[in-house]
Protein backbone atom coordinates (compact mmCIF):
# COMPACT_ATOMS: atom_id res chain seq x y z
CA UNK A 1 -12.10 10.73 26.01
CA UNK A 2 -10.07 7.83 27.50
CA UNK A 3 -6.12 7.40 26.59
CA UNK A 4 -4.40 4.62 27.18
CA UNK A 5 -0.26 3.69 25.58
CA UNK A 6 -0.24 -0.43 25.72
CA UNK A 7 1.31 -2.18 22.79
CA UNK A 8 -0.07 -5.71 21.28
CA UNK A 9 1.61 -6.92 18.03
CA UNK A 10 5.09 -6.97 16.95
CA UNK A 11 6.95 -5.04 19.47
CA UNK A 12 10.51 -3.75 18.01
CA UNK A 13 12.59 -1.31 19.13
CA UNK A 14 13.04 1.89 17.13
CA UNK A 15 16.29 2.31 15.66
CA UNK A 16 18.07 4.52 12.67
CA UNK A 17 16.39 2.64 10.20
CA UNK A 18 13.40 3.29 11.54
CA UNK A 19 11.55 4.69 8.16
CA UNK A 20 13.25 2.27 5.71
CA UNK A 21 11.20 -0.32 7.79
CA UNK A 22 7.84 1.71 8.14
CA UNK A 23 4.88 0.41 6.80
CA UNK A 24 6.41 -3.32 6.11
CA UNK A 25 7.81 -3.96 9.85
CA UNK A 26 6.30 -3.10 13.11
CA UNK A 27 9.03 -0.51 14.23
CA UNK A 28 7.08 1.51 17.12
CA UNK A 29 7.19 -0.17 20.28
CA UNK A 30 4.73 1.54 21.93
CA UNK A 31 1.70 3.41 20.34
CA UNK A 32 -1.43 5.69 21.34
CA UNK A 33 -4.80 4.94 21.63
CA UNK A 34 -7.75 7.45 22.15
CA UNK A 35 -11.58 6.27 22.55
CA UNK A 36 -14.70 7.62 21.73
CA UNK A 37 -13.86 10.47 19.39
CA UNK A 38 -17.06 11.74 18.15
CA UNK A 39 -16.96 12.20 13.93
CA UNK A 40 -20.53 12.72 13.31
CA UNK A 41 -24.21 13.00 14.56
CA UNK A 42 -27.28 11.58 12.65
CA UNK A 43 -30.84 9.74 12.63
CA UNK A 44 -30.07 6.37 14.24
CA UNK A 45 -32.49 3.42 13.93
CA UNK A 46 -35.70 3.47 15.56
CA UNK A 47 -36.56 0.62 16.97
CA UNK A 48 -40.07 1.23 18.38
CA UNK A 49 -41.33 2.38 15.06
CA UNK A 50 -42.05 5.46 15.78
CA UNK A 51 -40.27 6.94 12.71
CA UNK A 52 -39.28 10.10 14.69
CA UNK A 53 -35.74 11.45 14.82
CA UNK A 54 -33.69 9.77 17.07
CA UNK A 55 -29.95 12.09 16.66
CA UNK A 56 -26.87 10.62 18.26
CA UNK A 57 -22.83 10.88 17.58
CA UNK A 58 -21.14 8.44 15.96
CA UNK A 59 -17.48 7.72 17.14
CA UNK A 60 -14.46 6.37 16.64
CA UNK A 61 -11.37 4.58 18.35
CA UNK A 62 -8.00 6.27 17.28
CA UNK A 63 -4.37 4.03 17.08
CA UNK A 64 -1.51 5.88 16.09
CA UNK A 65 2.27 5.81 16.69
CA UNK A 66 3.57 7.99 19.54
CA UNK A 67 3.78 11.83 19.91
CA UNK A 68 8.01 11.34 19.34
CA UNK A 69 7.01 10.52 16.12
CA UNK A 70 8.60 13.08 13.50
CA UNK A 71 6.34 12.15 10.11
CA UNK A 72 3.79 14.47 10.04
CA UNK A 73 1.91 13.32 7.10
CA UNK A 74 0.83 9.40 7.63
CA UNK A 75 -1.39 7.09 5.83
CA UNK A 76 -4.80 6.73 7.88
CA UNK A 77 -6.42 3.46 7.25
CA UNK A 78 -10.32 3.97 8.13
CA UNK A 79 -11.67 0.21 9.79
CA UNK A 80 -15.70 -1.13 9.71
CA UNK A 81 -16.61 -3.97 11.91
CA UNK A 82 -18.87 -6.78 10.68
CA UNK A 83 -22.21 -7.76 12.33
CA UNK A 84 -24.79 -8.27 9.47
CA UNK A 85 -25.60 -3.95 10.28
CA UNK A 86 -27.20 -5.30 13.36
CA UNK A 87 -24.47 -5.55 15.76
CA UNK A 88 -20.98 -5.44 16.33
CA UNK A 89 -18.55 -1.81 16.98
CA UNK A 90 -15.27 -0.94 16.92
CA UNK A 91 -14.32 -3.04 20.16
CA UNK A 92 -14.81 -6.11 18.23
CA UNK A 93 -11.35 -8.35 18.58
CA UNK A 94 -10.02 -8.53 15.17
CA UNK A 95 -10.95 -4.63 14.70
CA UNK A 96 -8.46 -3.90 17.58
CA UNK A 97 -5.93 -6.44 16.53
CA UNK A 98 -6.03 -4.60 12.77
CA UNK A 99 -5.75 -0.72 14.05
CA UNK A 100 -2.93 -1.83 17.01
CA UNK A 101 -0.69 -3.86 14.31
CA UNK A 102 -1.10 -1.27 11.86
CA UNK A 103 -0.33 2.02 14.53
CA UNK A 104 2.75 0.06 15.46
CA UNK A 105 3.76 -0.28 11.59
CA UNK A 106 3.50 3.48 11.25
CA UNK A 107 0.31 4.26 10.04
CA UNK A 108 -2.29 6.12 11.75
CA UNK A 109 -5.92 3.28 12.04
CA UNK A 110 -8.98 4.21 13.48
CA UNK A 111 -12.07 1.63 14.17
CA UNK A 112 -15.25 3.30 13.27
CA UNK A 113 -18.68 2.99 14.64
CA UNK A 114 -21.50 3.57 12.43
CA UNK A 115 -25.29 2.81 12.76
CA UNK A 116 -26.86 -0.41 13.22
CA UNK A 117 -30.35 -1.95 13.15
CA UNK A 118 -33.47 -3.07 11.75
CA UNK A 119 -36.29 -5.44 12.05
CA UNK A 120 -34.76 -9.11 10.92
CA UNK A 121 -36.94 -11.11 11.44
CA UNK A 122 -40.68 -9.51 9.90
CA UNK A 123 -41.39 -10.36 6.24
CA UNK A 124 -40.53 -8.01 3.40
CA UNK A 125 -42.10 -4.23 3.11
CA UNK A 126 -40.48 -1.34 4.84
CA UNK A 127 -40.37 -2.67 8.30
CA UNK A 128 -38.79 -6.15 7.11
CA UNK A 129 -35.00 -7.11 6.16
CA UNK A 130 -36.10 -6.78 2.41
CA UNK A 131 -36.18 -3.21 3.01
CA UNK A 132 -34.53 -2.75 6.39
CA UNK A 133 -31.38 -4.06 5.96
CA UNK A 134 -30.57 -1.68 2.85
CA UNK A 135 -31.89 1.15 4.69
CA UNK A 136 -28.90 -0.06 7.30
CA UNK A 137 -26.46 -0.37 4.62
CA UNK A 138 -27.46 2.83 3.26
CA UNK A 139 -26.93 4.30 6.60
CA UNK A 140 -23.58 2.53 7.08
CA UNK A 141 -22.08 3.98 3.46
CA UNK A 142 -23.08 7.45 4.63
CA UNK A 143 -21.03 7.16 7.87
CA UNK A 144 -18.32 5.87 6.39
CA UNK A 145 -17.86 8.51 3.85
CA UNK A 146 -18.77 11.55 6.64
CA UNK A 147 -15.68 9.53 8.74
CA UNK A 148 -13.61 10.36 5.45
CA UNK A 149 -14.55 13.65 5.29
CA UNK A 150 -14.06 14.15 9.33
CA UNK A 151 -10.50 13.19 8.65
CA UNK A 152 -9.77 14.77 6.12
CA UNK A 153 -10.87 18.28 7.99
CA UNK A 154 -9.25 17.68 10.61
CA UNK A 155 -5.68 16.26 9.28
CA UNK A 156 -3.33 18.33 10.65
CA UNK A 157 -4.75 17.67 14.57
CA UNK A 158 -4.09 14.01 13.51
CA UNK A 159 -0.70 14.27 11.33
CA UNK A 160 -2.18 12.25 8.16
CA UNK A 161 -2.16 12.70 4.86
CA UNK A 162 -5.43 13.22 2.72
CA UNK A 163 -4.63 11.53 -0.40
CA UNK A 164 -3.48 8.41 1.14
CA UNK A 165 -6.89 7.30 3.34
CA UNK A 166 -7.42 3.27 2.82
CA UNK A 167 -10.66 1.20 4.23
CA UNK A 168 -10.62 -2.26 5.58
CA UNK A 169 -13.67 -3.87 6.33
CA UNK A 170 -14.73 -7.13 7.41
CA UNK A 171 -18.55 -8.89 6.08
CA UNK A 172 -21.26 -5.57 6.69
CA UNK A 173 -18.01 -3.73 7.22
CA UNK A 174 -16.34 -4.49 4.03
CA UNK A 175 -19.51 -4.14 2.22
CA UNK A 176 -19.86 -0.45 3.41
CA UNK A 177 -15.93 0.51 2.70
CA UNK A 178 -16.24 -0.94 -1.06
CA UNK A 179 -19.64 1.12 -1.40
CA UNK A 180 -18.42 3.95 0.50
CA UNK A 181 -15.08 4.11 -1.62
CA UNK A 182 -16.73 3.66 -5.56
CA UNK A 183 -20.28 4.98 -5.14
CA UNK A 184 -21.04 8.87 -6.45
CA UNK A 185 -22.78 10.91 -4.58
CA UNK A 186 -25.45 11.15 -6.89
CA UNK A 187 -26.43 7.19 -6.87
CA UNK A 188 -29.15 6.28 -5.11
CA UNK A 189 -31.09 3.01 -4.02
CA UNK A 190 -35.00 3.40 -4.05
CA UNK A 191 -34.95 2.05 -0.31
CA UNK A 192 -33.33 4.81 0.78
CA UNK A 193 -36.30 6.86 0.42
CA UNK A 194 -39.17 7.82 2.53
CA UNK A 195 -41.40 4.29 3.12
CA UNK A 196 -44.77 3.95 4.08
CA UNK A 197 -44.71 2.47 7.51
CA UNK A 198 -42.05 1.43 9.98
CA UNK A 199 -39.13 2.52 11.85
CA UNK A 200 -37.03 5.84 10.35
CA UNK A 201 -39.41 5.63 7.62
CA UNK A 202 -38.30 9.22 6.60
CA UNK A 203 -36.04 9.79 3.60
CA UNK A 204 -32.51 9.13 4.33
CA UNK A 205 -31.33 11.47 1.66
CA UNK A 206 -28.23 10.92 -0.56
CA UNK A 207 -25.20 9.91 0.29
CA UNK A 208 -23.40 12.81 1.28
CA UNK A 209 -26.52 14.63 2.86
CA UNK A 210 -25.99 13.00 6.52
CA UNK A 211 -23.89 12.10 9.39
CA UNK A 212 -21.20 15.22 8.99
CA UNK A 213 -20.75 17.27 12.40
CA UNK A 214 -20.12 20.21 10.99
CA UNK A 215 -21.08 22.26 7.30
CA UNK A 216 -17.38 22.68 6.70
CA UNK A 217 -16.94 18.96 6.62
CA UNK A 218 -19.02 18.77 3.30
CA UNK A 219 -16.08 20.59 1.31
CA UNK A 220 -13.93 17.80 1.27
CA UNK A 221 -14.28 14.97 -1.02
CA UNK A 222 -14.51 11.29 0.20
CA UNK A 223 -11.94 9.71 -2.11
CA UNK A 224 -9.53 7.20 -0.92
CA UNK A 225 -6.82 5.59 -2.02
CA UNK A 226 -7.42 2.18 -1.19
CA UNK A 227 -9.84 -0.75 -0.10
CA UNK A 228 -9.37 -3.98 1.96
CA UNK A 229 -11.90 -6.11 1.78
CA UNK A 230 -12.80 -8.86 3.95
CA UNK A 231 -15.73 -11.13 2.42
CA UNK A 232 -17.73 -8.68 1.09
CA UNK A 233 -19.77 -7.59 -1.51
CA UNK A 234 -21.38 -5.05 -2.91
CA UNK A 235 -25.10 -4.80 -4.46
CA UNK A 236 -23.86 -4.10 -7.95
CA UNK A 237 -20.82 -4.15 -9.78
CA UNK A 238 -20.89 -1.72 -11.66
CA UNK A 239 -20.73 0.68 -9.01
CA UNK A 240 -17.12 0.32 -9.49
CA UNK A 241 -16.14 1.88 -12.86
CA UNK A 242 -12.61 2.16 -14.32
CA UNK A 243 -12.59 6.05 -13.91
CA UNK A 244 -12.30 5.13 -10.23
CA UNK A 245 -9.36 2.70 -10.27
CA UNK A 246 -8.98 2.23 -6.51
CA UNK A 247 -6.51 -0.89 -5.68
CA UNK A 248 -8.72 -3.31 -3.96
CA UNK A 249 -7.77 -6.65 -1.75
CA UNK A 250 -10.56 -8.92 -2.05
CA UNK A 251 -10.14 -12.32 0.63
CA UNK A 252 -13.09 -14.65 0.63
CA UNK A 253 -14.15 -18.09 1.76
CA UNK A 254 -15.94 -20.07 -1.31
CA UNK A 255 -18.13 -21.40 1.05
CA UNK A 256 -19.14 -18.62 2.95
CA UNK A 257 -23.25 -18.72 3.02
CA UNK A 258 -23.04 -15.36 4.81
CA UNK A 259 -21.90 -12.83 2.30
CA UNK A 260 -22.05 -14.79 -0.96
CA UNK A 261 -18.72 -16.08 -2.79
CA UNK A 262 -20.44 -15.58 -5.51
CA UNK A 263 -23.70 -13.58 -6.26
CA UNK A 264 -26.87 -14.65 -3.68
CA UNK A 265 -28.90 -13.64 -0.90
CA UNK A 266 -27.20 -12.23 2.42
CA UNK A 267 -27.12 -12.78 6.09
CA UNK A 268 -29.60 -15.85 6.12
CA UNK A 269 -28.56 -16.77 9.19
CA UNK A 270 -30.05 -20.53 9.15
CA UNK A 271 -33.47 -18.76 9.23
CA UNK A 272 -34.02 -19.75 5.82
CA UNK A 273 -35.75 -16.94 4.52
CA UNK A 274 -34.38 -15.42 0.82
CA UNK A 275 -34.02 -12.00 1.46
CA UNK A 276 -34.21 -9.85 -1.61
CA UNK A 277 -30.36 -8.23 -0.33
CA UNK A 278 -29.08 -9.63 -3.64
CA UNK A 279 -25.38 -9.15 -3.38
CA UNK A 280 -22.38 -9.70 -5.36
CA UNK A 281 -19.16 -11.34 -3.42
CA UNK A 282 -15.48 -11.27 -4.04
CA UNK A 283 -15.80 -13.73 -6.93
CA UNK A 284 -17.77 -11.46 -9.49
CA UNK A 285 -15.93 -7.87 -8.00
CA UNK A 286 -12.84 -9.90 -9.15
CA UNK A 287 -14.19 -10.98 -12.70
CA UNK A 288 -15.79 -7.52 -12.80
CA UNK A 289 -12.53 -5.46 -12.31
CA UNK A 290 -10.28 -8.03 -14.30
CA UNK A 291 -12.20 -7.02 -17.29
CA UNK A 292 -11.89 -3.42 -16.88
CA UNK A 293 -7.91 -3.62 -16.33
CA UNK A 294 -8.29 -2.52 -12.76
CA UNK A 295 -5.28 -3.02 -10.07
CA UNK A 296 -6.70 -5.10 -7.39
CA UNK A 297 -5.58 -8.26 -5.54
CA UNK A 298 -7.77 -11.61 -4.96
CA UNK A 299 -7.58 -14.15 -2.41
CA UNK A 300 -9.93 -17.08 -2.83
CA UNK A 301 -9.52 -19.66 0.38
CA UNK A 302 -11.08 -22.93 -1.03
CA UNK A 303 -13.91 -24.08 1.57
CA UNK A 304 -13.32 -21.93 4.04
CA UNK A 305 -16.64 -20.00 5.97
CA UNK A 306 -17.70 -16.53 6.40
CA UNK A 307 -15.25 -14.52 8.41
CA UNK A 308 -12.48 -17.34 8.52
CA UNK A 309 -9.83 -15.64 10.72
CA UNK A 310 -11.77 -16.49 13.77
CA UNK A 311 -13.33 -19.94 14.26
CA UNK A 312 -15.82 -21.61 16.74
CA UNK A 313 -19.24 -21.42 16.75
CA UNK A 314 -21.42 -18.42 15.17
CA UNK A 315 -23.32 -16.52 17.84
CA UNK A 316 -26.63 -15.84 16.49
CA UNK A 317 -26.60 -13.36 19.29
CA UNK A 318 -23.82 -11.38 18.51
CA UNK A 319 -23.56 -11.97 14.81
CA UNK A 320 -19.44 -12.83 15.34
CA UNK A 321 -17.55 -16.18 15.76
CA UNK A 322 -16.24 -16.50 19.45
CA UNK A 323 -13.23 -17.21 18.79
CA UNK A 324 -10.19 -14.71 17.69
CA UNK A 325 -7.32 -14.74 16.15
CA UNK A 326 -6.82 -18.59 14.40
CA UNK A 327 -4.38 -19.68 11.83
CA UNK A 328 -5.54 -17.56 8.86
CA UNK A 329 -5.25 -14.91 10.59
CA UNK A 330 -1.24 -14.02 10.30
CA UNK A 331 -1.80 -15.25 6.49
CA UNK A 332 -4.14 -12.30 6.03
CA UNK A 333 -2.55 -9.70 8.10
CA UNK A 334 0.62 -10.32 5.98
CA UNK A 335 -1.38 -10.04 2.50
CA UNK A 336 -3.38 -6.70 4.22
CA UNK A 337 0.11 -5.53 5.09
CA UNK A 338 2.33 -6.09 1.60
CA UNK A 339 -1.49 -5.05 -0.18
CA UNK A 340 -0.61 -1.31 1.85
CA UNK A 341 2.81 -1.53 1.50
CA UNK A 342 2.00 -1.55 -2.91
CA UNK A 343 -0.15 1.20 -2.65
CA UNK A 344 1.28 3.90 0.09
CA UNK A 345 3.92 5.93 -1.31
CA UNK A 346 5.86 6.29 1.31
CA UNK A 347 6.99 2.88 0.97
CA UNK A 348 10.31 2.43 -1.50
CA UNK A 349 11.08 -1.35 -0.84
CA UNK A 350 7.90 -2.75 -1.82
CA UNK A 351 9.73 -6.52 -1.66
CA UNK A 352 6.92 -8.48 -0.42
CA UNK A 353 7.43 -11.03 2.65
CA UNK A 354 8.08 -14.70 1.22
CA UNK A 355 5.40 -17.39 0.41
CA UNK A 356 4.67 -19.62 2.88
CA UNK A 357 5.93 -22.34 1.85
CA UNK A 358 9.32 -20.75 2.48
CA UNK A 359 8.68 -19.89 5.85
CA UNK A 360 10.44 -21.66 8.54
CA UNK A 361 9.01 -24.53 10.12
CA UNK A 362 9.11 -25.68 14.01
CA UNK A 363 7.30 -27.90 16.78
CA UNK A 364 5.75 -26.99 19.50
CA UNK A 365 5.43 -29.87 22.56
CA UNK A 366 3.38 -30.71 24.39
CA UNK A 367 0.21 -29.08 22.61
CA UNK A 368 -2.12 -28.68 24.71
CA UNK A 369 0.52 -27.73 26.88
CA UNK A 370 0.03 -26.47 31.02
CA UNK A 371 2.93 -25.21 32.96
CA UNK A 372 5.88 -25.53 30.15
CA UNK A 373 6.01 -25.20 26.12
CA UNK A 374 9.06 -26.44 23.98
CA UNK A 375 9.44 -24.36 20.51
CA UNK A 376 11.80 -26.26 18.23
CA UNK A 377 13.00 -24.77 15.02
CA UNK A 378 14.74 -26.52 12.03
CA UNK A 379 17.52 -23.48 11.74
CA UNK A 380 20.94 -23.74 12.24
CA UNK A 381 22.37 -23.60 14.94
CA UNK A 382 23.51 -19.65 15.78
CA UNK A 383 20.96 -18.37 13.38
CA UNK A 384 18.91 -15.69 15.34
CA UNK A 385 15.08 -15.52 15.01
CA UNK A 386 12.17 -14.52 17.07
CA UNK A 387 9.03 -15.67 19.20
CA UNK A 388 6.12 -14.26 19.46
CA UNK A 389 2.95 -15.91 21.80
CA UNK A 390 -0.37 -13.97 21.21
CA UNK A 391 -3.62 -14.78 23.17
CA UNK A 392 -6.97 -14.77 21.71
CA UNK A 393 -7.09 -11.56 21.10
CA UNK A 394 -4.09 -10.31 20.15
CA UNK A 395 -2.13 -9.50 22.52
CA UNK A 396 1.53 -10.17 22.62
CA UNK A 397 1.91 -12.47 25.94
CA UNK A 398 5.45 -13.47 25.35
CA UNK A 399 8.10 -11.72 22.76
CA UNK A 400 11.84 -13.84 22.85
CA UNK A 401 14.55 -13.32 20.48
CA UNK A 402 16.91 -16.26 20.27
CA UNK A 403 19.50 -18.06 18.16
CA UNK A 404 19.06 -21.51 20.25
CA UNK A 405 17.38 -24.29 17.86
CA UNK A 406 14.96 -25.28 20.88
CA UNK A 407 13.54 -22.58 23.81
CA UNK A 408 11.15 -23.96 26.45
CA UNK A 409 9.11 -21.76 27.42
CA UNK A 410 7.23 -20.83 30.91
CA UNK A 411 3.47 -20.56 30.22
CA UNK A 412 2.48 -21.35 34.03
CA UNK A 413 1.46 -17.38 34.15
CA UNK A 414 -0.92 -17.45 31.05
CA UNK A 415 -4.86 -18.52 31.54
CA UNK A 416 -5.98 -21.22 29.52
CA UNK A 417 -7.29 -20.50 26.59
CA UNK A 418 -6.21 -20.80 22.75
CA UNK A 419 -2.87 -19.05 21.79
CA UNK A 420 -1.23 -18.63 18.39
CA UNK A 421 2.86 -18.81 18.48
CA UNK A 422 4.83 -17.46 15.74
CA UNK A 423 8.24 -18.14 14.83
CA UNK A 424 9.82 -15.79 12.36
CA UNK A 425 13.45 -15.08 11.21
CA UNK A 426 13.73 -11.50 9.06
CA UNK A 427 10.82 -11.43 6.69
CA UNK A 428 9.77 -15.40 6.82
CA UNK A 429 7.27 -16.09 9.35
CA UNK A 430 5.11 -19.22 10.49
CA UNK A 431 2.22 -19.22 13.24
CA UNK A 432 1.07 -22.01 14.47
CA UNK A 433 -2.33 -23.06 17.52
CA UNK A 434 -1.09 -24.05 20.96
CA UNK A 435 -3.92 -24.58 23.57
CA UNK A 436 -2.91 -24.37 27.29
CA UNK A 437 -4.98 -25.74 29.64
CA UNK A 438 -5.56 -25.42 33.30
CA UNK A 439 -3.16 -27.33 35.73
């Protein structure tokens, strides 16, 4: 196990009013990090097709405030990477920008690794995505609720508290929190079962009959609290009933052709095969839980793509856009933030930051900029505010507090690359791109 104390997002000193401002400002300037904490062991993916049992541990990446701090019972929020259930873990960029902002707002995060794999590419049957990829999900779901149940065991060696466990997940991710949160551990999906040829073609067994390290772990329940999450889907609605009102954040693209919108095939990746994955998006969750009175939260971005907080090209490769953060990334953060704030009960100003178009406004010349920035605000003169310049993947690069109307800044240190900079006075907060390119 590898610890490390850096911190990335929102630096602030902590001061007496540190726990009014917990959970809805970053108030921890530093925070811990642990890697490769082992939750769980099970049948991974075999990808000879041998169908034999292939057991290995399953781990997780912990974030959490420092050991001076004095609450002993804080939210956990549980986070599951993307990749279509072929690739991706919990180094991915935006999975580490998530668990570091959040540690250093209070709560206890942890990115969790789960399996991944099978055969994309044959036709249907067993060893095909028809099959395969649920067989993955399946997989996925099971990890996820075994991490629950990991933490839940073992919540006094972490200081959390078991009632108030939230999931965040983003595409593959967010489709194994929402069925990891509202399934029962008696539903089943017929792929799940033993299969006639192909790789793992054993019975995966139910739900909650995998993945746990230890026998103990199965006497906890996997209930949480709360689910964020980031264009997904699940494969039928109504796994989520009323008698499990968990608040839910739902933030989609309309024209993601990833994870549907709407209700359609997944993950054709421009290989234009339908894959019988039917799934159904953020669109139909939404009308699904509107009708049953259920709390939840929806965030439709007109025309904006699958996984829209990063941009660039889609690696076919890697399954992940290659580039991390971009501009709708502070908008969702913010939302993900307030969404937590609303549900964790530890918060008792739940006043939510203001809309956008409130937020302050500035100018940033030249853009693309080399050895020198200028950041111009339209406050008044004397009014203090702050500036914050994060690099691609979310690291804090340059933190100034100021009540000048114009600061130039020294970027002659910083590699080029793409940069976000955000300008924010109390709870109103703008980012906008720079680029800085080499001299």
């Amino acid at each position: 196990m590898r610890i490390s104390y850096f911190c990335i997002l929102f630096c602030f000193a902590i001061t007496s009013n540190l726990y009014a401002q917990r959970f809805t400002e970053s108030v921890f300037s530093e925070i811990e990090i642990s890697y490769d904490n082992v939750y769980g062991n099970a049948d991974s993916w075999d990808a000879l097709f041998n169908g034999v049992n292939l057991p290995a541990d399953l781990n997780f990446d912990l974030y959490q405030p420092p050991q001076s701090d004095t609450m002993t019972k804080r939210p956990l929020v549980l986070t599951f990477f993307g990749g279509a259930f072929l690739r991706g873990s919990s180094q991915r960029p935006d999975m580490i920008a998530w668990c570091d902002s959040l540690a250093h707002y209070g709560y206890v995060a942890a990115a969790v690794n789960y399996r991944l794999g099978f055969n994309p590419v044959l036709g249907g049957e067993s060893i095909g995505p028809d099959t395969g990829m649920k067989r993955a999900a399946w997989r996925a779901i099971q990890d996820a609720r075994a991490a629950v149940r990991y933490f839940k065991h073992n919540h006094e060696t972490y200081g959390i508290d078991t009632t108030q466990i939230y999931l965040l997940g983003n595409s593959a991710g967010s489709i194994t929190a929402i069925h990891a949160a509202f399934m029962n551990p008696d539903e089943w999906i017929p792929e799940a079962g033993e299969v006639d040829d192909g790789a793992n073609n054993v019975d995966l067994g139910l739900l909650d009959e995998s993945t746990s390290l230890e026998a103990s772990h199965f006497n906890h329940t996997t209930d949480v609290s709360a689910v964020i999450a980031l264009w997904g889907a699940t494969m039928d609605v109504n796994y989520i009933e009323p008698t499990e009102n968990i608040p839910v954040m739902l933030v989609h693209g309309t024209a993601d052709n990833i994870v549907p919108y709407d209700e359609g095939s997944a993950f054709n990746f421009g290989t234009g095969y339908n894959l019988t994955f039917t799934l159904y998006g953020s669109l139909p969750i939404h009308e699904h839980m509107e009708s049953l009175g259920m709390t939840h939260e929806f965030y439709s971005y007109p025309n904006q793509p699958h996984a829209f907080y990063s941009c660039g090209e889609m690696s076919l490769t890697e399954l992940e856009r290659d580039s991390f953060p971009c501009e709708y990334w502070a908008p969702i953060f913010y939302d993900g933030i307030d969404f937590l704030a609303s549900v964790n009960p530890y918060v008792d100003d739940l006043t939510h930051r203001a809309d956008q178009s409130l937020s302050p406004e500035f100018h940033v010349f030249p853009n693309p900029a080399i050895d020198c920035v200028e950041i111009k605000t339209e406050f008044e003169a004397g009014q203090n505010h702050h500036i914050e310049i994060f690099n691609s993947i979310g690291k804090k690069v340059k933190d100034i507090w100021t009540s000048e109307v114009s600061v130039k800044v020294d970027i002659s240190s910083l590699p080029e690359g793409m940069y976000l900079i955000q300008v924010s006075n109390r709870d109103k907060k703008t980012v906008k791109k720079l680029i800085i390119e080499e001299g």
